[in-house]
Protein backbone atom coordinates (compact mmCIF):
# COMPACT_ATOMS: atom_id res chain seq x y z
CA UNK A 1 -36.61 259.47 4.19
CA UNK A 2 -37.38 256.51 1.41
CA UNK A 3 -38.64 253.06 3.10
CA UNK A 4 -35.89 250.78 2.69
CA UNK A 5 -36.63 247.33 2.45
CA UNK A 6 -34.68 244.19 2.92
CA UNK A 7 -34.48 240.39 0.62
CA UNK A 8 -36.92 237.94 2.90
CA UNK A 9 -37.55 234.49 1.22
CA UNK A 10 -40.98 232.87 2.46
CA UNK A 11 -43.92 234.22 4.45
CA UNK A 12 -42.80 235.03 7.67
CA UNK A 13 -40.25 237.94 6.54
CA UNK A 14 -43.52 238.92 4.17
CA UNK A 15 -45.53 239.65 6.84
CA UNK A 16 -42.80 241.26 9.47
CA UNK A 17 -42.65 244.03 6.43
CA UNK A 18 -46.37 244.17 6.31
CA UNK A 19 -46.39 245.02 10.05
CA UNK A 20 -43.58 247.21 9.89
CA UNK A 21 -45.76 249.41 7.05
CA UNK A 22 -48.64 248.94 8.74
CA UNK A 23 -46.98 250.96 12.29
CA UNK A 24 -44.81 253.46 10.22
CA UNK A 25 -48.63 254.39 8.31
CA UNK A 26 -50.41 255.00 11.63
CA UNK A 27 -47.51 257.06 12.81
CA UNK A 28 -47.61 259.06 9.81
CA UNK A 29 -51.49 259.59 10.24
CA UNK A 30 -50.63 260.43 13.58
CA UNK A 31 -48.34 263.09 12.57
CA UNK A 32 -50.56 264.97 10.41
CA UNK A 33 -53.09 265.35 13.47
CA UNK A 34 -50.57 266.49 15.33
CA UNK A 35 -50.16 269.22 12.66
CA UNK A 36 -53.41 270.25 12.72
CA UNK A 37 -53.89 270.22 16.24
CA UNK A 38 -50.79 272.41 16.76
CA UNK A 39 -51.89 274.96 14.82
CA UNK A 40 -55.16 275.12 17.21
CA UNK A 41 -53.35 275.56 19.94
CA UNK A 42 -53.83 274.13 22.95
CA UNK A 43 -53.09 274.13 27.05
CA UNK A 44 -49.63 273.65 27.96
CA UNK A 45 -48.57 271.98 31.39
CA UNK A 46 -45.49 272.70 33.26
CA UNK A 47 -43.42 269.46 33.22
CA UNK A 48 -42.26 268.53 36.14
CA UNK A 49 -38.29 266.80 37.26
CA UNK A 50 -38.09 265.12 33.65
CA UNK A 51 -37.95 268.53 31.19
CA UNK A 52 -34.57 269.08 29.62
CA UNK A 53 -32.35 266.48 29.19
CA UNK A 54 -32.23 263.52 27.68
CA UNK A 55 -33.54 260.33 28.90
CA UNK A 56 -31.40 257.20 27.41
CA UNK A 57 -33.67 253.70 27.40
CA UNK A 58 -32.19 251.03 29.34
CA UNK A 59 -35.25 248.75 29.54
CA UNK A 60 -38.27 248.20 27.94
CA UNK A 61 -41.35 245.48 28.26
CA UNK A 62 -38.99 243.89 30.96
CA UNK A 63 -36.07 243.31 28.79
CA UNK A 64 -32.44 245.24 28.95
CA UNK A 65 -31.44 247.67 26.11
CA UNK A 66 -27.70 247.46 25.49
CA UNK A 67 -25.41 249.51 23.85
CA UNK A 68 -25.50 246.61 21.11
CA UNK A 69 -29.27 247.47 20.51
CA UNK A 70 -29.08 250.41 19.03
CA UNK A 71 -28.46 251.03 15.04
CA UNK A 72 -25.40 250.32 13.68
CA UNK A 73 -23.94 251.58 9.83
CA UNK A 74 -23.62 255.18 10.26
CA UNK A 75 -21.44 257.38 13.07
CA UNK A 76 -21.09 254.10 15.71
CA UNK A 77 -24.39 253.03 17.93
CA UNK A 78 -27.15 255.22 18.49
CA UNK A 79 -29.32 254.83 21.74
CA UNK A 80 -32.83 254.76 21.61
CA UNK A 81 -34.11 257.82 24.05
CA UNK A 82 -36.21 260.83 24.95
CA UNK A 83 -35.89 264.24 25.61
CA UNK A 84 -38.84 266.29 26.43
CA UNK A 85 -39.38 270.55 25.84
CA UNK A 86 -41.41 272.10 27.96
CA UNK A 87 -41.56 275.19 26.13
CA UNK A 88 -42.50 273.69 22.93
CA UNK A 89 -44.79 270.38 24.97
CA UNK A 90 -43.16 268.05 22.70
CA UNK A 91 -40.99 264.78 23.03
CA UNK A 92 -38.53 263.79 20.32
CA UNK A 93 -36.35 261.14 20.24
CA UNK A 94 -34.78 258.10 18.12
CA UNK A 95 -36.19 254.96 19.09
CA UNK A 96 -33.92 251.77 17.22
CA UNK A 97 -34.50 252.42 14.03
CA UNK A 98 -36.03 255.83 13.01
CA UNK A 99 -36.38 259.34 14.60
CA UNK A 100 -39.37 260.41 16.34
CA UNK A 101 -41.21 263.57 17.31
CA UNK A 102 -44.94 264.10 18.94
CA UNK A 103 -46.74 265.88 21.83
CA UNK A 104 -47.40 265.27 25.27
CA UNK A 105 -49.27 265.98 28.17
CA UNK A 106 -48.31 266.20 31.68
CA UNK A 107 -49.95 267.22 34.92
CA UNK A 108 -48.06 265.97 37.90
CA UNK A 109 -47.00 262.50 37.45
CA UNK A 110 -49.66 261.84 34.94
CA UNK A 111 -47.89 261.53 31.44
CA UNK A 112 -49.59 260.93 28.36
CA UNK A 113 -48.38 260.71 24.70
CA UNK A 114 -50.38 262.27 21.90
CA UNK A 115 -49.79 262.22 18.46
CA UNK A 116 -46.46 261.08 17.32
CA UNK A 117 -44.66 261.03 13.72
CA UNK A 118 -41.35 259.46 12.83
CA UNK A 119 -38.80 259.13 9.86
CA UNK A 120 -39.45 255.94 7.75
CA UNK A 121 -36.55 253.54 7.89
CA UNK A 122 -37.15 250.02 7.89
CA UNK A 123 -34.85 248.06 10.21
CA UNK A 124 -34.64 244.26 11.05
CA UNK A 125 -33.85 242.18 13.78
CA UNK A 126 -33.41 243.82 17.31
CA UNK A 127 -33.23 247.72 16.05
CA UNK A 128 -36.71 246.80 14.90
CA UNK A 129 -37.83 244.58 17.51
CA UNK A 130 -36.72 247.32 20.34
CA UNK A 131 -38.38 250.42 18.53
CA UNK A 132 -41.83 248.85 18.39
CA UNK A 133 -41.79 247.92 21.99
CA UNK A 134 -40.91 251.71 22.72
CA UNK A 135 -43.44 253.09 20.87
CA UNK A 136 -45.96 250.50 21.98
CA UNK A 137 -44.77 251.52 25.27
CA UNK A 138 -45.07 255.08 24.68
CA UNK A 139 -48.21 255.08 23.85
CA UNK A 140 -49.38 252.92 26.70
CA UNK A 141 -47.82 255.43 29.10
CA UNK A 142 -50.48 257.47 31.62
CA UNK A 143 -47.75 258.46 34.58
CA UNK A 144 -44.08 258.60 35.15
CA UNK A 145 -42.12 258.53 38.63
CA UNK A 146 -38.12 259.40 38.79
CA UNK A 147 -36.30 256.88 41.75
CA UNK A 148 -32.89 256.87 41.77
CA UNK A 149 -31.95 259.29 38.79
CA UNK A 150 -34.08 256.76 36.89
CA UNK A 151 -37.20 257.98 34.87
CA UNK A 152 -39.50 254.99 34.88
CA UNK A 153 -42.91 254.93 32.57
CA UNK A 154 -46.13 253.82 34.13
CA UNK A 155 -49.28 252.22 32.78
CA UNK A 156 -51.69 251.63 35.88
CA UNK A 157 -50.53 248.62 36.72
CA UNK A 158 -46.94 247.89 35.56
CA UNK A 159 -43.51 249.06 34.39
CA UNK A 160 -43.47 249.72 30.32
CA UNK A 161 -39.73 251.27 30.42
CA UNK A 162 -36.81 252.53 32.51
CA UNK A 163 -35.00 255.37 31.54
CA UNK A 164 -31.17 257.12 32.62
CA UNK A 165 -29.72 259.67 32.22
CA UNK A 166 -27.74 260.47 28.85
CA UNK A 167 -23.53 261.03 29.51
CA UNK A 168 -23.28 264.48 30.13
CA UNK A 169 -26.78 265.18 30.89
CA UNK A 170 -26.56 264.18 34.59
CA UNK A 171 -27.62 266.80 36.60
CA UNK A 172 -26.28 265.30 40.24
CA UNK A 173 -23.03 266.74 41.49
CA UNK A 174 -19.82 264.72 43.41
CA UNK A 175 -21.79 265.22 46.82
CA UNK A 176 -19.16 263.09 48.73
CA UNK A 177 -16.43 266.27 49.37
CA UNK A 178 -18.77 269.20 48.91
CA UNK A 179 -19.59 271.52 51.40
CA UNK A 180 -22.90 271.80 53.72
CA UNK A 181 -24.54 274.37 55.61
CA UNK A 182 -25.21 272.73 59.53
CA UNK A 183 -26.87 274.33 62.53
CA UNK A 184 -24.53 271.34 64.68
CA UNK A 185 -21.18 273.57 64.57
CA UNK A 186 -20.01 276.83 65.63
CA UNK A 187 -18.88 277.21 61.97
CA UNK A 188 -22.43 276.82 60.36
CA UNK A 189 -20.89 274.93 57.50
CA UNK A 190 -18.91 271.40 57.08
CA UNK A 191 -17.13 270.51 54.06
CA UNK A 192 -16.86 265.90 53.88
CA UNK A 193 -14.48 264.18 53.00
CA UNK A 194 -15.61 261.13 51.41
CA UNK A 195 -18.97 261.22 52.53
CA UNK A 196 -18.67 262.48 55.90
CA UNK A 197 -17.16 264.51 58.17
CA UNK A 198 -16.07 263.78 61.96
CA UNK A 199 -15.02 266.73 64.62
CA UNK A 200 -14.58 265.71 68.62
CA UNK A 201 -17.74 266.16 70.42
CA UNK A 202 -15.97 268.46 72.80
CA UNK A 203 -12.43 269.74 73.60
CA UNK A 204 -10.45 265.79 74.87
CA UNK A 205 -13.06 263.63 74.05
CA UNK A 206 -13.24 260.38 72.84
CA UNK A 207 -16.69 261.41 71.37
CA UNK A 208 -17.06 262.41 68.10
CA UNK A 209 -19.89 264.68 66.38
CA UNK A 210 -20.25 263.10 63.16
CA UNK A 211 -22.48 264.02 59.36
CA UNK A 212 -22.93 261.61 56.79
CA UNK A 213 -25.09 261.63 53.46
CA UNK A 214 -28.12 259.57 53.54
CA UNK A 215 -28.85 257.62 50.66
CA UNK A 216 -32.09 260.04 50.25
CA UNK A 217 -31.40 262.16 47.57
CA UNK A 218 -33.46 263.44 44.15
CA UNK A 219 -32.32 266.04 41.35
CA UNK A 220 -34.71 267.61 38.84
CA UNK A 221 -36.32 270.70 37.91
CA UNK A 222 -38.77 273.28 40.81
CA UNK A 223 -39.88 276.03 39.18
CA UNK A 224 -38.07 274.83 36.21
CA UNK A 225 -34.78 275.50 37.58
CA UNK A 226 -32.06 272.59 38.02
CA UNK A 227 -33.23 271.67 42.31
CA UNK A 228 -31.79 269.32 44.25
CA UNK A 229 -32.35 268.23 47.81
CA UNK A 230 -30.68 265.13 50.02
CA UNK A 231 -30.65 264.60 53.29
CA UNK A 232 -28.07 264.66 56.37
CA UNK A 233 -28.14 262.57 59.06
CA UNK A 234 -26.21 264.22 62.39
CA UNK A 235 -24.98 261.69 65.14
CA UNK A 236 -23.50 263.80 68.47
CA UNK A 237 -22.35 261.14 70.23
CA UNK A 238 -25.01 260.73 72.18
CA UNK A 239 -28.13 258.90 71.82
CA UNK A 240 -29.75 261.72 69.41
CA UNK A 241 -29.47 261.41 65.90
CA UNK A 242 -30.39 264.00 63.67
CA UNK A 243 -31.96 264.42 60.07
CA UNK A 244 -31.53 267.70 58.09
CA UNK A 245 -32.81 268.52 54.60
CA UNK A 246 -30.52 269.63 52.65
CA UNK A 247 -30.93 272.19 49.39
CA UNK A 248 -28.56 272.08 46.48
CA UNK A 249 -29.02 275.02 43.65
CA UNK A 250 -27.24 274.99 40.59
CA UNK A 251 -25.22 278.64 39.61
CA UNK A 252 -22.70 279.50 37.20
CA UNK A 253 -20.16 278.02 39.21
CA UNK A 254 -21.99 274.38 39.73
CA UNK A 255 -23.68 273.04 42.88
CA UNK A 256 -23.93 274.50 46.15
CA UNK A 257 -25.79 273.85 49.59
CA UNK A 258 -28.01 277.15 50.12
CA UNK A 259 -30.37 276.27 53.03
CA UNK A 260 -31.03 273.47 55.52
CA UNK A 261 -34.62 272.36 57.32
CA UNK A 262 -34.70 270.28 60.39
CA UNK A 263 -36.65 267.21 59.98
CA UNK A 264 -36.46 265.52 63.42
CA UNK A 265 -34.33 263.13 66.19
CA UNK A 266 -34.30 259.62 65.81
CA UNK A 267 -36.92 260.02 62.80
CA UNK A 268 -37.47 257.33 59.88
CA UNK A 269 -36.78 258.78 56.18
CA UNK A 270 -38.30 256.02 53.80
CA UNK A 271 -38.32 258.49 50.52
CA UNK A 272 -37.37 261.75 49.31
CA UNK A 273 -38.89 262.86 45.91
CA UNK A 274 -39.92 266.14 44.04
CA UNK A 275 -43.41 266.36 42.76
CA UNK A 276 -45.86 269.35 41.33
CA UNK A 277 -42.67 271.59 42.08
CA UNK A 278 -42.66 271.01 45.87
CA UNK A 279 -40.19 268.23 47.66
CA UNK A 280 -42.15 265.10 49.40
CA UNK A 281 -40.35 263.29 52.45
CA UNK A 282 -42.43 260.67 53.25
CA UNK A 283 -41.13 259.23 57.29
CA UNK A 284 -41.99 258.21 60.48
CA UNK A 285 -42.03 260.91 63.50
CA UNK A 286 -42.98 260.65 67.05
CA UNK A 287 -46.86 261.17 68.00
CA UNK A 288 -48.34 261.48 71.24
CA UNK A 289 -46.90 258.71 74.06
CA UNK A 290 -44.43 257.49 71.22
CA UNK A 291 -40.73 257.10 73.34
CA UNK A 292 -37.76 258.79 71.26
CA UNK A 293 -36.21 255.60 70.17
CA UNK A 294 -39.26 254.13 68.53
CA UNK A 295 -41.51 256.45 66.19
CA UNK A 296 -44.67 256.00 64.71
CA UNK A 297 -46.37 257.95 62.99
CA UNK A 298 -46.32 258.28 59.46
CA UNK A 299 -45.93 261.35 57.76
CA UNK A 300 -45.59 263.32 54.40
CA UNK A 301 -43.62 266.75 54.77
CA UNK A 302 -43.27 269.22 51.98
CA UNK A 303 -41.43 272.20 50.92
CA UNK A 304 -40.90 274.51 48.23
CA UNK A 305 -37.99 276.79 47.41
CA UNK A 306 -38.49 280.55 46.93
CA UNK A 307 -34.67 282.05 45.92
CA UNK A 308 -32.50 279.66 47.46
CA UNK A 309 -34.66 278.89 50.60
CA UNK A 310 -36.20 276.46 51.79
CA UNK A 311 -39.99 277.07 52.53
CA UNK A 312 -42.28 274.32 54.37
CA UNK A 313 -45.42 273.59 53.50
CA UNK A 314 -48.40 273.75 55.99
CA UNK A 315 -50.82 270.92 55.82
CA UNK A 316 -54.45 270.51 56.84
CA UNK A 317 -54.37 268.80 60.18
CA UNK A 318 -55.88 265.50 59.55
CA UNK A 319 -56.63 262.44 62.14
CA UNK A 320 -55.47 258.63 61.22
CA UNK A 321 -55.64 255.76 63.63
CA UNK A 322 -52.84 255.29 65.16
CA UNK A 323 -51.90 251.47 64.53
CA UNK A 324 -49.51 250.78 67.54
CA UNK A 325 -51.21 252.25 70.38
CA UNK A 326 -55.05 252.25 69.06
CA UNK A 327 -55.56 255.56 69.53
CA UNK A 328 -56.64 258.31 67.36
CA UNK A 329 -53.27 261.20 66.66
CA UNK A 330 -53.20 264.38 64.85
CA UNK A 331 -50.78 265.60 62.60
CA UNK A 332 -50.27 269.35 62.52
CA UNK A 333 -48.52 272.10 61.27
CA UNK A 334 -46.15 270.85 58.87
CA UNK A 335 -47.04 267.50 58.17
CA UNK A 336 -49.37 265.55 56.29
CA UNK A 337 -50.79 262.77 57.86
CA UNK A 338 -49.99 259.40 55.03
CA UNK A 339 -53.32 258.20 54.39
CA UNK A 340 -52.58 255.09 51.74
């Protein structure tokens, strides 16, 4: 596309064009590396939870992106975003002012940016000011993280840009009337209605057994397939109250609740999150001496899906000081003891 250029009187606008040349020229350079190294192939790895769709900015460097941001003077306001192919390893996007396109590498939650080429408009004022922050921020990016259906980028020390998801690209279904698989009821299965559902403990009583969703939840992609996971929490009417892990698949027909895992009574969830294909529950679970109202012991657990199954993890037992009682504890079998 021809540079465009705009009427500046006096020295300042001179040198805001000079810049502008200066980033478009090392993007171009970039670009033609990019060829090259495409054509001599190269190691591809699996992206994990942000592959597919697109990713609209909402913040970068600290400061809000609105839907006034974006470029104005053709079809309405574009968005600056990001959409990343995991067949092809390669982001494109549009980001303020001109189109862009590049490759990537990914391992885990490491995320780094290689060389990148874009179209060659020149744009003032915000357009402008917002797509060199996001390509500054791009390019300072080593790791990404997903909390709360947001995709945040990561240098080692700070946020450089928040991400959501585009309108129609959300992946998370209406969760507060669907239907869930629970080991709790004769039925095996409870369908909420706005967010929970309530049954009588027993035949005349006042007591009710009660399921609510948790505000631990995650969507993204295990084994590259659309994976979701949230969890229950289970109160009986007694003093136990218990947390299930709950899968969601996505079919032809939308979201459904395949499989369940029991995580524990009177546990502590602090995070749910899916990483190198396998879903992380970091929480707190009783060790030795600890009385059921009061936990300790911190954990990660982890599970996979095979089919529509949930399949847990086995961990190496590892020993951590145990900081309420002073004692060493072990964590077995399906947990991995939190070490930082």
């Amino acid at each position: 596309m021809p540079c465009t250029t705009a009427d500046s009187d006096g020295e300042a606008g001179e040198m805001t064009q000079r810049i502008a040349a200066i980033v478009w020229s090392m993007l171009l350079v970039s670009l033609l590396a990019s060829c090259i190294k495409s054509a001599t192939g190269g190691v591809s790895t699996a992206a994990i939870g942000i592959e597919g769709p697109q990713w609209q900015l909402v913040e970068v460097s600290g400061y809000p992106v609105s839907f006034q941001s974006g470029q104005s003077g053709q079809s309405g306001e574009r968005l600056p975003f990001v959409r990343f192919d995991g067949d092809k390893q390669q982001a494109t996007g549009f980001s303020g002012c001109n189109n862009f396109f590049g490759n990537y590498e990914l391992s885990g939650h490491s995320l780094k940016f290689g060389d990148m080429g874009a179209t060659r408009m020149y744009c003032e004022g915000e357009a402008g000011e917002i797509e060199m922050s996001f390509i500054a921020a791009m390019q300072k990016t080593r790791s990404w993280n997903i909390r709360d259906n947001a995709l945040f980028f990561l240098d080692d020390s700070e946020v450089l840009a928040r991400f959501t998801l585009a309108r129609g690209d959300d992946p998370s279904p209406d969760l507060s009337s669907m239907t869930f698989l629970s080991t709790w009821f004769k039925s095996g299965k409870v369908t909420l209605s706005h967010g929970e559902y309530r049954e009588p403990a027993a035949p005349g009583s006042a007591s009710e057994t009660v399921v609510k969703l948790s505000d631990k939840r995650v969507f993204g992609l295990i084994n590259k397939k659309d994976t979701g996971a949230l969890v229950l929490v289970t109160s009986r009417g007694g003093t136990g109250t218990f947390y299930d892990l709950a899968l969601l698949t996505k079919g032809p027909e939308g979201w459904v609740n395949t499989d369940v895992a029991f995580l524990g009574d009177r546990v502590k969830v602090h995070s749910l999150v899916i990483k190198d294909n396998y879903f992380v529950i970091t929480m707190t679970t009783h060790g030795p001496g600890d009385a059921m109202c009061c936990p300790t012991l911190e954990v990660e657990k982890l599970f996979t899906v095979q089919g529509n199954r949930l399949v847990p993890v086995a961990g190496d037992t590892q020993e951590k000081e145990h900081k309420t009682h002073g004692r060493k504890l072990w964590a077995k079998g399906l947990y991995f003891t939190k070490t930082g």
